[in-house]
ModelCIF file with pLDDT and N, C-alpha, C, O atoms, coordinates in Angstrom:
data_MODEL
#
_entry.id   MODEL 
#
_entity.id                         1 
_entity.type                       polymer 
_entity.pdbx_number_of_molecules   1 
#
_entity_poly.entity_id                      1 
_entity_poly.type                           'polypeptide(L)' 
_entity_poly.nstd_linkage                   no 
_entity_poly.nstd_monomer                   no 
_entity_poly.pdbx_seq_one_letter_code       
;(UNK)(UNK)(UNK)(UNK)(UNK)(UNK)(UNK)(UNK)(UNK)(UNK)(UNK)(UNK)(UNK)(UNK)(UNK)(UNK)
(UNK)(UNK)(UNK)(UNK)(UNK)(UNK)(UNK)(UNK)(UNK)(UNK)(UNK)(UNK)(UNK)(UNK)(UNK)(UNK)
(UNK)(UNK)(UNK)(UNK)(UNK)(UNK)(UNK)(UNK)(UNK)(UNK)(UNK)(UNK)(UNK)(UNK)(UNK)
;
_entity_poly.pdbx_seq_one_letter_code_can   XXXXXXXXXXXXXXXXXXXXXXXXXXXXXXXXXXXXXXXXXXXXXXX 
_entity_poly.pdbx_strand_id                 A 
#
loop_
_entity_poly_seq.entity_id 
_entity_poly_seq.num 
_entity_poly_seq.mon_id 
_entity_poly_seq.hetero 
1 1  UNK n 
1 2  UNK n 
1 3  UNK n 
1 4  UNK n 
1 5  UNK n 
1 6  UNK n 
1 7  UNK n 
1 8  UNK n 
1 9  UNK n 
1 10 UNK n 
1 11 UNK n 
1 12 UNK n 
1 13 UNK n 
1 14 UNK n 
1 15 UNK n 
1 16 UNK n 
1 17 UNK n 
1 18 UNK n 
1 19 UNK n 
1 20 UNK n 
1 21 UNK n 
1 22 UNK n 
1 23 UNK n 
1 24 UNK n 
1 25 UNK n 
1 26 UNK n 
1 27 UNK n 
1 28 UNK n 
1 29 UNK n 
1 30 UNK n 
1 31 UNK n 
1 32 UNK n 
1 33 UNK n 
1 34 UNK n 
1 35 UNK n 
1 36 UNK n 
1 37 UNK n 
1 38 UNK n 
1 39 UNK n 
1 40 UNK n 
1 41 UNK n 
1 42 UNK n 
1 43 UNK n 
1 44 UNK n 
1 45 UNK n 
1 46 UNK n 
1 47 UNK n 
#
_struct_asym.id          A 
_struct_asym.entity_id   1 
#
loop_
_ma_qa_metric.id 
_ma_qa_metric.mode 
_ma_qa_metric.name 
_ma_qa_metric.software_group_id 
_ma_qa_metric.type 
1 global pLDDT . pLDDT 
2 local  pLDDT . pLDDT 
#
_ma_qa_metric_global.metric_id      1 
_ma_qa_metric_global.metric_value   92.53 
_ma_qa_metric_global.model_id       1 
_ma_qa_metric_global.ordinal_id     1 
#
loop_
_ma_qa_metric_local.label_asym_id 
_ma_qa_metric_local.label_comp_id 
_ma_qa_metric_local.label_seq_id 
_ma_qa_metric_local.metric_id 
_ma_qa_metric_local.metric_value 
_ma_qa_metric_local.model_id 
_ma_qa_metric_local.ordinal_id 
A UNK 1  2 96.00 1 1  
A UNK 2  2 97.00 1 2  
A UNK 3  2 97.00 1 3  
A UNK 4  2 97.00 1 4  
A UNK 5  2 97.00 1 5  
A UNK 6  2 97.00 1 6  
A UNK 7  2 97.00 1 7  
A UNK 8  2 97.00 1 8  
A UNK 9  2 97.00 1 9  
A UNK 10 2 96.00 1 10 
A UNK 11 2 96.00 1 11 
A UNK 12 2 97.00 1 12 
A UNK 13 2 97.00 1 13 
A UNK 14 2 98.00 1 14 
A UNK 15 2 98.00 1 15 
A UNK 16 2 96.00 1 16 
A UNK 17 2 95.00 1 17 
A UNK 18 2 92.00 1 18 
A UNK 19 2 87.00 1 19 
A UNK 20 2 79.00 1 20 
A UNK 21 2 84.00 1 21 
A UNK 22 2 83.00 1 22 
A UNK 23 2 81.00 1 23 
A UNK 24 2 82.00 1 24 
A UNK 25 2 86.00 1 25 
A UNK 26 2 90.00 1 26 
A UNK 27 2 90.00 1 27 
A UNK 28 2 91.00 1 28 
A UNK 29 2 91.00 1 29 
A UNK 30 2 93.00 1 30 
A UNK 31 2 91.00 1 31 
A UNK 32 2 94.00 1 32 
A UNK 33 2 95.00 1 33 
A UNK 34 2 95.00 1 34 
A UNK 35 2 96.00 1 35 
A UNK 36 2 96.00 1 36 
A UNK 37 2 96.00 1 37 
A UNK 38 2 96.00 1 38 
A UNK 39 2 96.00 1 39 
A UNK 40 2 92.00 1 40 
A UNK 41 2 91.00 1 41 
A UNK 42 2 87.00 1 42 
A UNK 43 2 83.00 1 43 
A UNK 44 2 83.00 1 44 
A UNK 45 2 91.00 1 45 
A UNK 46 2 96.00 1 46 
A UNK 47 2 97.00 1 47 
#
loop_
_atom_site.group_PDB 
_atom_site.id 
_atom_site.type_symbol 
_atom_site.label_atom_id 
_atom_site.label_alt_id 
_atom_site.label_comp_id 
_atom_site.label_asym_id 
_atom_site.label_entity_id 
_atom_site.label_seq_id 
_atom_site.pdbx_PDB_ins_code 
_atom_site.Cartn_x 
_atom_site.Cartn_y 
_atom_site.Cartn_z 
_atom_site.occupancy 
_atom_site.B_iso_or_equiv 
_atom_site.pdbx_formal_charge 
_atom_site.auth_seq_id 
_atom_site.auth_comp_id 
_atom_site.auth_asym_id 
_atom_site.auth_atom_id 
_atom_site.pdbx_PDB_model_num 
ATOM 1   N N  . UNK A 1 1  ? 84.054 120.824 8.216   1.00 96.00 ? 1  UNK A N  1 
ATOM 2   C CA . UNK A 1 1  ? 82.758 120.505 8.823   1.00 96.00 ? 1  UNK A CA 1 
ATOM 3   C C  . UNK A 1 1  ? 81.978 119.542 7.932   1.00 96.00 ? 1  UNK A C  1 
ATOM 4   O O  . UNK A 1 1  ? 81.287 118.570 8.235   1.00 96.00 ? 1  UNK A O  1 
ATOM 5   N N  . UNK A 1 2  ? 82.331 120.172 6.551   1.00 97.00 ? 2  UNK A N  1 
ATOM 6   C CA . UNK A 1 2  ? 81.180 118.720 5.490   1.00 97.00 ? 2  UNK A CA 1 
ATOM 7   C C  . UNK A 1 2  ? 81.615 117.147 5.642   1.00 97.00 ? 2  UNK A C  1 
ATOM 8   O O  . UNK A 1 2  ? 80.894 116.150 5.621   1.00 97.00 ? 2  UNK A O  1 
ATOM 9   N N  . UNK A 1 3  ? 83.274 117.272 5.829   1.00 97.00 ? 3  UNK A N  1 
ATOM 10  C CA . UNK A 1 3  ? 83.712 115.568 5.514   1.00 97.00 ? 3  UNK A CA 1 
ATOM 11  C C  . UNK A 1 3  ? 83.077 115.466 7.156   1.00 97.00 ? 3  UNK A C  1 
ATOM 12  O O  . UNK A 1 3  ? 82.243 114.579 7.343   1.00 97.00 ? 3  UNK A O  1 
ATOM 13  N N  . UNK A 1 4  ? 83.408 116.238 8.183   1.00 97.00 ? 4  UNK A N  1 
ATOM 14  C CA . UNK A 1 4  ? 83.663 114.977 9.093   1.00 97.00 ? 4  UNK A CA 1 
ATOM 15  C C  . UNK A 1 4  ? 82.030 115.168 9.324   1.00 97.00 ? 4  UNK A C  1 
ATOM 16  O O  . UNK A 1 4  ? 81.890 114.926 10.523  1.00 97.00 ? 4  UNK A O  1 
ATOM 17  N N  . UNK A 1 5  ? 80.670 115.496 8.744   1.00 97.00 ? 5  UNK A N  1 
ATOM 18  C CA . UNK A 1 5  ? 79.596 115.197 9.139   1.00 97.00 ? 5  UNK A CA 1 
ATOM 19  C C  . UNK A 1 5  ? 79.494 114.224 8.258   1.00 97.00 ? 5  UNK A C  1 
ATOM 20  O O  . UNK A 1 5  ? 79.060 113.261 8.890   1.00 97.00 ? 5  UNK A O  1 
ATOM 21  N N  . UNK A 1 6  ? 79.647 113.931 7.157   1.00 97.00 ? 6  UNK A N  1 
ATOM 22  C CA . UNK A 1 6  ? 79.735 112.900 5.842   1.00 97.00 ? 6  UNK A CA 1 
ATOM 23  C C  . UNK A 1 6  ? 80.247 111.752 6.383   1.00 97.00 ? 6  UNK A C  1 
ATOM 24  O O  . UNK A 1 6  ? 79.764 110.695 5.977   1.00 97.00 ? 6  UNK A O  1 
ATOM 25  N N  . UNK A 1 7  ? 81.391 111.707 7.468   1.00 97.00 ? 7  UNK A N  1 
ATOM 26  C CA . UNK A 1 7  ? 82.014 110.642 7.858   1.00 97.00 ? 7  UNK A CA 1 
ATOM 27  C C  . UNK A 1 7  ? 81.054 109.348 9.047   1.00 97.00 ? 7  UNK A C  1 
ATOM 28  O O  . UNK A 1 7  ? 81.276 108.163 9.297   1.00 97.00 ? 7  UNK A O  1 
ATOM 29  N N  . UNK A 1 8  ? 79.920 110.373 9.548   1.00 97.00 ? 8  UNK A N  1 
ATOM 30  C CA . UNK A 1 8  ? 79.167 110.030 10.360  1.00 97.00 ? 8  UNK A CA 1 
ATOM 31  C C  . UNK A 1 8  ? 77.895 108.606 9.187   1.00 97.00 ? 8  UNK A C  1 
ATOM 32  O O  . UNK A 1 8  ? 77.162 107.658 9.466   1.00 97.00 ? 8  UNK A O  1 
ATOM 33  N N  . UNK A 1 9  ? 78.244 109.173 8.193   1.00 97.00 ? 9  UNK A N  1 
ATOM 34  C CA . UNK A 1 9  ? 77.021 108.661 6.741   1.00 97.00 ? 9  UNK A CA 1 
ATOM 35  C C  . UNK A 1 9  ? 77.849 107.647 5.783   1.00 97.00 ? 9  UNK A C  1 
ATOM 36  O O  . UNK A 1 9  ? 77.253 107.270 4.774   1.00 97.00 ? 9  UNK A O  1 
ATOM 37  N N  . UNK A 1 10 ? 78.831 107.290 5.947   1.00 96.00 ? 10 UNK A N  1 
ATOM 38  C CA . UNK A 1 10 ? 79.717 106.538 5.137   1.00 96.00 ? 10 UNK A CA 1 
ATOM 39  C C  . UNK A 1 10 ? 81.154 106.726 4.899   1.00 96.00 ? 10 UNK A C  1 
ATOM 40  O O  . UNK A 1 10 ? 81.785 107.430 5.688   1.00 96.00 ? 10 UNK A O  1 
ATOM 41  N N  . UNK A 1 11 ? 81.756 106.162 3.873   1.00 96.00 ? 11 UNK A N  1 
ATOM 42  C CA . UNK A 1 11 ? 83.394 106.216 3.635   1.00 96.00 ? 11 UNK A CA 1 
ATOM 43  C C  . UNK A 1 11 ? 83.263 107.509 2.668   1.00 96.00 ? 11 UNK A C  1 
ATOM 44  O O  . UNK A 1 11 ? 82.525 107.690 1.700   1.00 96.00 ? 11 UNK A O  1 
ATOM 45  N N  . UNK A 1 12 ? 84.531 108.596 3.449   1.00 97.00 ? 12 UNK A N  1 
ATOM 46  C CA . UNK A 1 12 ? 84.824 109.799 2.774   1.00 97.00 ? 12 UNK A CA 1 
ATOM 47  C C  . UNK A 1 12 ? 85.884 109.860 1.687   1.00 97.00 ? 12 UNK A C  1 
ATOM 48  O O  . UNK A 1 12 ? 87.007 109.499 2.038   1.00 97.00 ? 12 UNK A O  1 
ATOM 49  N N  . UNK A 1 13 ? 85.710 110.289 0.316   1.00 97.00 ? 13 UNK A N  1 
ATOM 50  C CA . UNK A 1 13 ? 86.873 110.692 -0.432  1.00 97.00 ? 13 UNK A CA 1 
ATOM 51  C C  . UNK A 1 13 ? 86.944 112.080 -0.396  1.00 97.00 ? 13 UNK A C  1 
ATOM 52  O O  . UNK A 1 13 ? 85.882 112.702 -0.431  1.00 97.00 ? 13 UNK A O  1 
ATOM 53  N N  . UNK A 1 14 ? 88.004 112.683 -0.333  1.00 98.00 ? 14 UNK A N  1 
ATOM 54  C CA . UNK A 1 14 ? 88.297 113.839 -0.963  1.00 98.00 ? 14 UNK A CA 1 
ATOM 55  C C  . UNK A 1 14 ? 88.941 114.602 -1.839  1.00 98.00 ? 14 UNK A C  1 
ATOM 56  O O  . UNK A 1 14 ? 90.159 114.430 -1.886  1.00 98.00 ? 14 UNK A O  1 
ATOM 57  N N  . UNK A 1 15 ? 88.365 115.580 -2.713  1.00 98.00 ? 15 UNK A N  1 
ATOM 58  C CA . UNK A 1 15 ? 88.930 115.971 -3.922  1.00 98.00 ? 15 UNK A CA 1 
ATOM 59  C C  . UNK A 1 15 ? 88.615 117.154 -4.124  1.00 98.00 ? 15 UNK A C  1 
ATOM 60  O O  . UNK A 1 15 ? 87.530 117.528 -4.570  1.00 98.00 ? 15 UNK A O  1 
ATOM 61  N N  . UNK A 1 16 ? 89.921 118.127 -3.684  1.00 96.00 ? 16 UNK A N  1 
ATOM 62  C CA . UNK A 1 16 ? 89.233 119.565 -3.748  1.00 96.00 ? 16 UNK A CA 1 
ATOM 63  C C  . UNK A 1 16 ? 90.156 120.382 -4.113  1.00 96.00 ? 16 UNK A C  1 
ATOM 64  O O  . UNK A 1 16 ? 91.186 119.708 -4.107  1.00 96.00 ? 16 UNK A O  1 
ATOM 65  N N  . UNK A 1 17 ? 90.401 121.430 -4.426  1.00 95.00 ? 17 UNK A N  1 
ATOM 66  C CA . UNK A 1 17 ? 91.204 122.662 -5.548  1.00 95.00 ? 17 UNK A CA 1 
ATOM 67  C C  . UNK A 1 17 ? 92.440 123.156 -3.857  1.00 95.00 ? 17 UNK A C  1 
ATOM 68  O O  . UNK A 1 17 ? 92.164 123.398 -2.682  1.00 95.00 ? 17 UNK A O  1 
ATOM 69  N N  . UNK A 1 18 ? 93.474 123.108 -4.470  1.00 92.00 ? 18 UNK A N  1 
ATOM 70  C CA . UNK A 1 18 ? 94.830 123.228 -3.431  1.00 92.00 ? 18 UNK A CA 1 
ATOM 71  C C  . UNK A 1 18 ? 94.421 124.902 -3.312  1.00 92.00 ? 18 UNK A C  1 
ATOM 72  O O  . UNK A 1 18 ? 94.978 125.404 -2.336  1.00 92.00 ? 18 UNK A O  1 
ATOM 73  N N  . UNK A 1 19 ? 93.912 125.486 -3.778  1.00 87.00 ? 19 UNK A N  1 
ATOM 74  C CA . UNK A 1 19 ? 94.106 127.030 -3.636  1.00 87.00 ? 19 UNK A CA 1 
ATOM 75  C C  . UNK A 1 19 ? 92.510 127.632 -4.089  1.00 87.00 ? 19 UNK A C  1 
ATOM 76  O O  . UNK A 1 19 ? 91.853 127.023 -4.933  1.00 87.00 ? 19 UNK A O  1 
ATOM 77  N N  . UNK A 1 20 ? 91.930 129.024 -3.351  1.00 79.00 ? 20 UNK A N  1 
ATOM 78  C CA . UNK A 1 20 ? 90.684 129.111 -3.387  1.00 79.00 ? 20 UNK A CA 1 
ATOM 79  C C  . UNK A 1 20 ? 90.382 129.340 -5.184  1.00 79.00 ? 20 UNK A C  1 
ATOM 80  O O  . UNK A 1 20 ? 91.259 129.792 -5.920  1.00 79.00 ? 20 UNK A O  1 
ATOM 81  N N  . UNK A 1 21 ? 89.002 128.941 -5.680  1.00 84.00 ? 21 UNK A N  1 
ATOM 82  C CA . UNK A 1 21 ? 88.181 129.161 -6.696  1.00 84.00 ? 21 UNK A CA 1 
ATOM 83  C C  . UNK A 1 21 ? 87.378 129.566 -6.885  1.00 84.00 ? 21 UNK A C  1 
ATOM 84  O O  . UNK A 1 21 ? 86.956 129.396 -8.029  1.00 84.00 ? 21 UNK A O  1 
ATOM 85  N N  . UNK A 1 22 ? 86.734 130.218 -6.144  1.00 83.00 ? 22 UNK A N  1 
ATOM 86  C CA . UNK A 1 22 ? 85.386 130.832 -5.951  1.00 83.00 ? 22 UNK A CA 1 
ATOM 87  C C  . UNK A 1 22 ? 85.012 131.547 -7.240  1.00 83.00 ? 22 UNK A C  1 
ATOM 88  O O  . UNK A 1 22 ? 85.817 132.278 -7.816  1.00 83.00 ? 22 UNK A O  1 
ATOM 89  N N  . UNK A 1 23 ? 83.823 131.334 -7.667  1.00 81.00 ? 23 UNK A N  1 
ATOM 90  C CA . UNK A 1 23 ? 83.464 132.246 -8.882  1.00 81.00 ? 23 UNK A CA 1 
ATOM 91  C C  . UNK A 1 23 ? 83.912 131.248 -9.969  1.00 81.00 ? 23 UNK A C  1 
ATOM 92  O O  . UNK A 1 23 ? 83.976 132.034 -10.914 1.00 81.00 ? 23 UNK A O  1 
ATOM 93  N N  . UNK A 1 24 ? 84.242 130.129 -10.446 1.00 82.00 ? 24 UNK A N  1 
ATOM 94  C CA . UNK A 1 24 ? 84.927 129.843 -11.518 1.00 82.00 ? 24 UNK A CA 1 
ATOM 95  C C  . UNK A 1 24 ? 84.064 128.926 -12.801 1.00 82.00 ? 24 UNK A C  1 
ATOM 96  O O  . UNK A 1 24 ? 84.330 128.385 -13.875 1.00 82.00 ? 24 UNK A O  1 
ATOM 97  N N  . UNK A 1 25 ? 82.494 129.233 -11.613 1.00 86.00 ? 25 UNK A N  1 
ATOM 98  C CA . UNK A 1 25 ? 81.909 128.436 -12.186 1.00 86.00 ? 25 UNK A CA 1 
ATOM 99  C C  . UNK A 1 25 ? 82.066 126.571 -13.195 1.00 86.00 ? 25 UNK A C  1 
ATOM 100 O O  . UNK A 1 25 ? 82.418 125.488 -12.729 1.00 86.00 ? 25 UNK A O  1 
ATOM 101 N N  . UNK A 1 26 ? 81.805 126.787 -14.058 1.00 90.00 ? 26 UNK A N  1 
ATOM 102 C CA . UNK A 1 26 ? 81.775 125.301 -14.433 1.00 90.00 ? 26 UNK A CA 1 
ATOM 103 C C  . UNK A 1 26 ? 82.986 124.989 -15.603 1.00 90.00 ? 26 UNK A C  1 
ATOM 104 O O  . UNK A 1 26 ? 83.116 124.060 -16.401 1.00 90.00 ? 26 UNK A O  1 
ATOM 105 N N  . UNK A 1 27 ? 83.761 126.138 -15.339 1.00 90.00 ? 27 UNK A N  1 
ATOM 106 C CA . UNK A 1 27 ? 85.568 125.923 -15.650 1.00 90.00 ? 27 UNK A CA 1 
ATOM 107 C C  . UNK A 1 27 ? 85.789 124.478 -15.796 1.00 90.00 ? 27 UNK A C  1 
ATOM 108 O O  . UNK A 1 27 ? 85.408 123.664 -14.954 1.00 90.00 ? 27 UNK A O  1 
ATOM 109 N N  . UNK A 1 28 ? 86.345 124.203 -16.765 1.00 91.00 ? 28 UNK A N  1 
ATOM 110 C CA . UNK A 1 28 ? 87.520 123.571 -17.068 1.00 91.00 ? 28 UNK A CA 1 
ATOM 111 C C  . UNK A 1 28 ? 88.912 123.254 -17.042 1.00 91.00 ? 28 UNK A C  1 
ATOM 112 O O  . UNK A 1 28 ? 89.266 124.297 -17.591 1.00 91.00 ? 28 UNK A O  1 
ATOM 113 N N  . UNK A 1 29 ? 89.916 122.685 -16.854 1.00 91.00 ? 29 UNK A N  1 
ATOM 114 C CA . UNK A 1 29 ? 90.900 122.948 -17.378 1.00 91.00 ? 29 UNK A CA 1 
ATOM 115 C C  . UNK A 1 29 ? 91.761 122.360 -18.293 1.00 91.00 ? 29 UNK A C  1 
ATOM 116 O O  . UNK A 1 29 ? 92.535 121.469 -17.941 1.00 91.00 ? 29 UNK A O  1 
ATOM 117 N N  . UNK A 1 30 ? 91.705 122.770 -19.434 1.00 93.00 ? 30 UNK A N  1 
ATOM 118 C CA . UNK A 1 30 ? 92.196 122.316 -21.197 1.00 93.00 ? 30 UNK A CA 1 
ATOM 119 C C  . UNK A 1 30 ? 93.538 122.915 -21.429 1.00 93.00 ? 30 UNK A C  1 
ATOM 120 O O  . UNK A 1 30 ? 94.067 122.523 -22.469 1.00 93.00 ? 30 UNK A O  1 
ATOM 121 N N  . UNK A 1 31 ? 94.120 123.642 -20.826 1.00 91.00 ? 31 UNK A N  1 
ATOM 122 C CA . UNK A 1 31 ? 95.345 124.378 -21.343 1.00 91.00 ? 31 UNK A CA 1 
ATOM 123 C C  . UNK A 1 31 ? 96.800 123.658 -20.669 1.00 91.00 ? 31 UNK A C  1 
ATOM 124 O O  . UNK A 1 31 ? 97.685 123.303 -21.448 1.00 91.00 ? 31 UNK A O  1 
ATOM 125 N N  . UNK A 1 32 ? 96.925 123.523 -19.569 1.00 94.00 ? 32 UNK A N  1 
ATOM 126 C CA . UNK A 1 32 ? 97.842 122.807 -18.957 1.00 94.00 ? 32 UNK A CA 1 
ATOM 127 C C  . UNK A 1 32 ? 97.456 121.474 -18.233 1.00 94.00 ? 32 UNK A C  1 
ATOM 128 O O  . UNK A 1 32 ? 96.248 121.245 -18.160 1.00 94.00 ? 32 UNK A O  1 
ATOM 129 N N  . UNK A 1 33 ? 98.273 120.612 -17.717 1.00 95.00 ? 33 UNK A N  1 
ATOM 130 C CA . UNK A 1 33 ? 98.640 119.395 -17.229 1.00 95.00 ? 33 UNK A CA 1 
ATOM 131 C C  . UNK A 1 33 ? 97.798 119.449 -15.757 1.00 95.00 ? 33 UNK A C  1 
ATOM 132 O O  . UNK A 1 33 ? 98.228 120.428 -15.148 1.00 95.00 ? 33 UNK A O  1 
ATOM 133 N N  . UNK A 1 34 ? 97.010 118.926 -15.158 1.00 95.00 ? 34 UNK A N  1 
ATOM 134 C CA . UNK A 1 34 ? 96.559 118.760 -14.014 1.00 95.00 ? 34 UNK A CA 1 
ATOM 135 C C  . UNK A 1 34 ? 97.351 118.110 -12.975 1.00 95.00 ? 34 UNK A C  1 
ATOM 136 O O  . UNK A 1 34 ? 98.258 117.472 -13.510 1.00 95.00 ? 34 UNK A O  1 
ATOM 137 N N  . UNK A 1 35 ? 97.372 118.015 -11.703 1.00 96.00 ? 35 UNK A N  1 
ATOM 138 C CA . UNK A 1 35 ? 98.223 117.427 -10.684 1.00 96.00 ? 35 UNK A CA 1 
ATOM 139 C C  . UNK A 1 35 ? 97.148 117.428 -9.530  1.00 96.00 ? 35 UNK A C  1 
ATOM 140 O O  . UNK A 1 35 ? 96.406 118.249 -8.991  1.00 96.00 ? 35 UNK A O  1 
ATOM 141 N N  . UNK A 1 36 ? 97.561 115.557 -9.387  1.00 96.00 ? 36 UNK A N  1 
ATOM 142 C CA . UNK A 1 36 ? 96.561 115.327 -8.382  1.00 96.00 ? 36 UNK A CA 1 
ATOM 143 C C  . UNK A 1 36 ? 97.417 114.750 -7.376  1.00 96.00 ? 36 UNK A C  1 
ATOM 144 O O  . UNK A 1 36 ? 98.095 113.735 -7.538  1.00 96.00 ? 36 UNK A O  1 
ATOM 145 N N  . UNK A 1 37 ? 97.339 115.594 -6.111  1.00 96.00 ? 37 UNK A N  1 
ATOM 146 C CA . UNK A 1 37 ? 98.585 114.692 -5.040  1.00 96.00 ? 37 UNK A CA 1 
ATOM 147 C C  . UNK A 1 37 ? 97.138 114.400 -3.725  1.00 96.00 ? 37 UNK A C  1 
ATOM 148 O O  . UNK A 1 37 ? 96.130 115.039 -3.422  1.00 96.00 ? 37 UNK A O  1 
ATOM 149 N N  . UNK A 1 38 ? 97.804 113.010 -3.222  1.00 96.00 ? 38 UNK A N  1 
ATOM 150 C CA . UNK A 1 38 ? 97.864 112.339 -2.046  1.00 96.00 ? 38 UNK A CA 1 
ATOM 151 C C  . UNK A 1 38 ? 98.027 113.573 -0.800  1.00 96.00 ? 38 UNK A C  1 
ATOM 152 O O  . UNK A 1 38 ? 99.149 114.079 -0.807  1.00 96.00 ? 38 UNK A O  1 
ATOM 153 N N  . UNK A 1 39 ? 97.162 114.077 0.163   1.00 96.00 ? 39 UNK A N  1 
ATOM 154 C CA . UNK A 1 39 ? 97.483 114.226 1.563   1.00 96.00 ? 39 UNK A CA 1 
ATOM 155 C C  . UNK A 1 39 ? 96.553 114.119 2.603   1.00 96.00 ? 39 UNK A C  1 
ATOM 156 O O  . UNK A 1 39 ? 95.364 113.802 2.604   1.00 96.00 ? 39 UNK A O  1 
ATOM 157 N N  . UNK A 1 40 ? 97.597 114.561 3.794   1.00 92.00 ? 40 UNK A N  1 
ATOM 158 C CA . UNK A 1 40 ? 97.076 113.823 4.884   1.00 92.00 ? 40 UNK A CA 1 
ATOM 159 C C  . UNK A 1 40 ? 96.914 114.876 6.204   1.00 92.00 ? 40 UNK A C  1 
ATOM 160 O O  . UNK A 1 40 ? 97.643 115.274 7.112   1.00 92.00 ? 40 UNK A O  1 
ATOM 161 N N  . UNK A 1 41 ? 95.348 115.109 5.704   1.00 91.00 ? 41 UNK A N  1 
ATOM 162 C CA . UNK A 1 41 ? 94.781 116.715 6.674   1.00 91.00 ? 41 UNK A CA 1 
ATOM 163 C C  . UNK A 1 41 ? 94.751 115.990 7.820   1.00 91.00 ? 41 UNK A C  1 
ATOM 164 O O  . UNK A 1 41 ? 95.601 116.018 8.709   1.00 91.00 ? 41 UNK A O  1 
ATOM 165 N N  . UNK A 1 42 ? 93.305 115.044 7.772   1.00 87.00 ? 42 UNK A N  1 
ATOM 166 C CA . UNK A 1 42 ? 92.743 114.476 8.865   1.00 87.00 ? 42 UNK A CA 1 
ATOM 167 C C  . UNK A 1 42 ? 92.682 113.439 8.831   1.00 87.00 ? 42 UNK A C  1 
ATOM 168 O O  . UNK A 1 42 ? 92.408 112.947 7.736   1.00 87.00 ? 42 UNK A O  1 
ATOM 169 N N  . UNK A 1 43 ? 92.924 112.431 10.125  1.00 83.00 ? 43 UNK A N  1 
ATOM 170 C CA . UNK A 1 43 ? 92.832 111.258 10.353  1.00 83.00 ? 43 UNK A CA 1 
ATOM 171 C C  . UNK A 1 43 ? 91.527 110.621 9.658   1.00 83.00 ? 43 UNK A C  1 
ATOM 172 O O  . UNK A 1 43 ? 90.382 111.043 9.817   1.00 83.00 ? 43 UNK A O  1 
ATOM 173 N N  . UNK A 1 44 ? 91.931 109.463 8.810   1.00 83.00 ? 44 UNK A N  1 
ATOM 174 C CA . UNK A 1 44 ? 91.420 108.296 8.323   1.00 83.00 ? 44 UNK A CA 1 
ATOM 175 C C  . UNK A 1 44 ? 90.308 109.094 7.189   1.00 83.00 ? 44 UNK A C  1 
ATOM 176 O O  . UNK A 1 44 ? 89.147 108.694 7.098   1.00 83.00 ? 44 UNK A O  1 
ATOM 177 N N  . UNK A 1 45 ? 90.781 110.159 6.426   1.00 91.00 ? 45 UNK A N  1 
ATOM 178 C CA . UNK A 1 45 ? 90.356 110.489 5.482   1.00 91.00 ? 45 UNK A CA 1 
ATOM 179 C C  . UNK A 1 45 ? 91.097 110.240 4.287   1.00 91.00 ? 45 UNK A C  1 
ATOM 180 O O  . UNK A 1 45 ? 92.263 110.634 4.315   1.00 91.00 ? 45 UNK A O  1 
ATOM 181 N N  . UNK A 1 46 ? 90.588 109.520 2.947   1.00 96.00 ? 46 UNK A N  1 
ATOM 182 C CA . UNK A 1 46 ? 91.168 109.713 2.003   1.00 96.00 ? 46 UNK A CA 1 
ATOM 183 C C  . UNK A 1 46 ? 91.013 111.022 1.263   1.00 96.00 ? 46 UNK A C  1 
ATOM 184 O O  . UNK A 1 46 ? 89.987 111.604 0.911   1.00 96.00 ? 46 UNK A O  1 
ATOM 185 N N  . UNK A 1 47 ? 92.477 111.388 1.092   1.00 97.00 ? 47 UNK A N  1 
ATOM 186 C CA . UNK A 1 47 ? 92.150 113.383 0.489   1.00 97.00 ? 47 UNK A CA 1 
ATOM 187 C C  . UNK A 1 47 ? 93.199 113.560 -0.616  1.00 97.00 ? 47 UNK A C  1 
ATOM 188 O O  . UNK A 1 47 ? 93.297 114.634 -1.209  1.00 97.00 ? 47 UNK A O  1 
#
């Protein structure tokens, strides 16, 4: 519901956690390797 009202206001990026986080507050992550992949939820969103 946020991108595609955002989409109505300009060009959307998206960048969001593959699995829920809730609570993790203002976490970091310093211990292992991060992985950022490319996909393709919704039409003509970059995600």
């Amino acid at each position: 519901v946020l991108l595609e009202t955002m989409q109505q206001l300009g060009r959307v990026v998206v960048v969001a956690p593959d699995s829920p986080q809730s609570g993790m507050g203002h976490a970091i992550t310093i211990g292992k390797p991060l992985r950022l992949d490319a996909v393709d939820l919704y039409e003509g969103v970059e995600m």
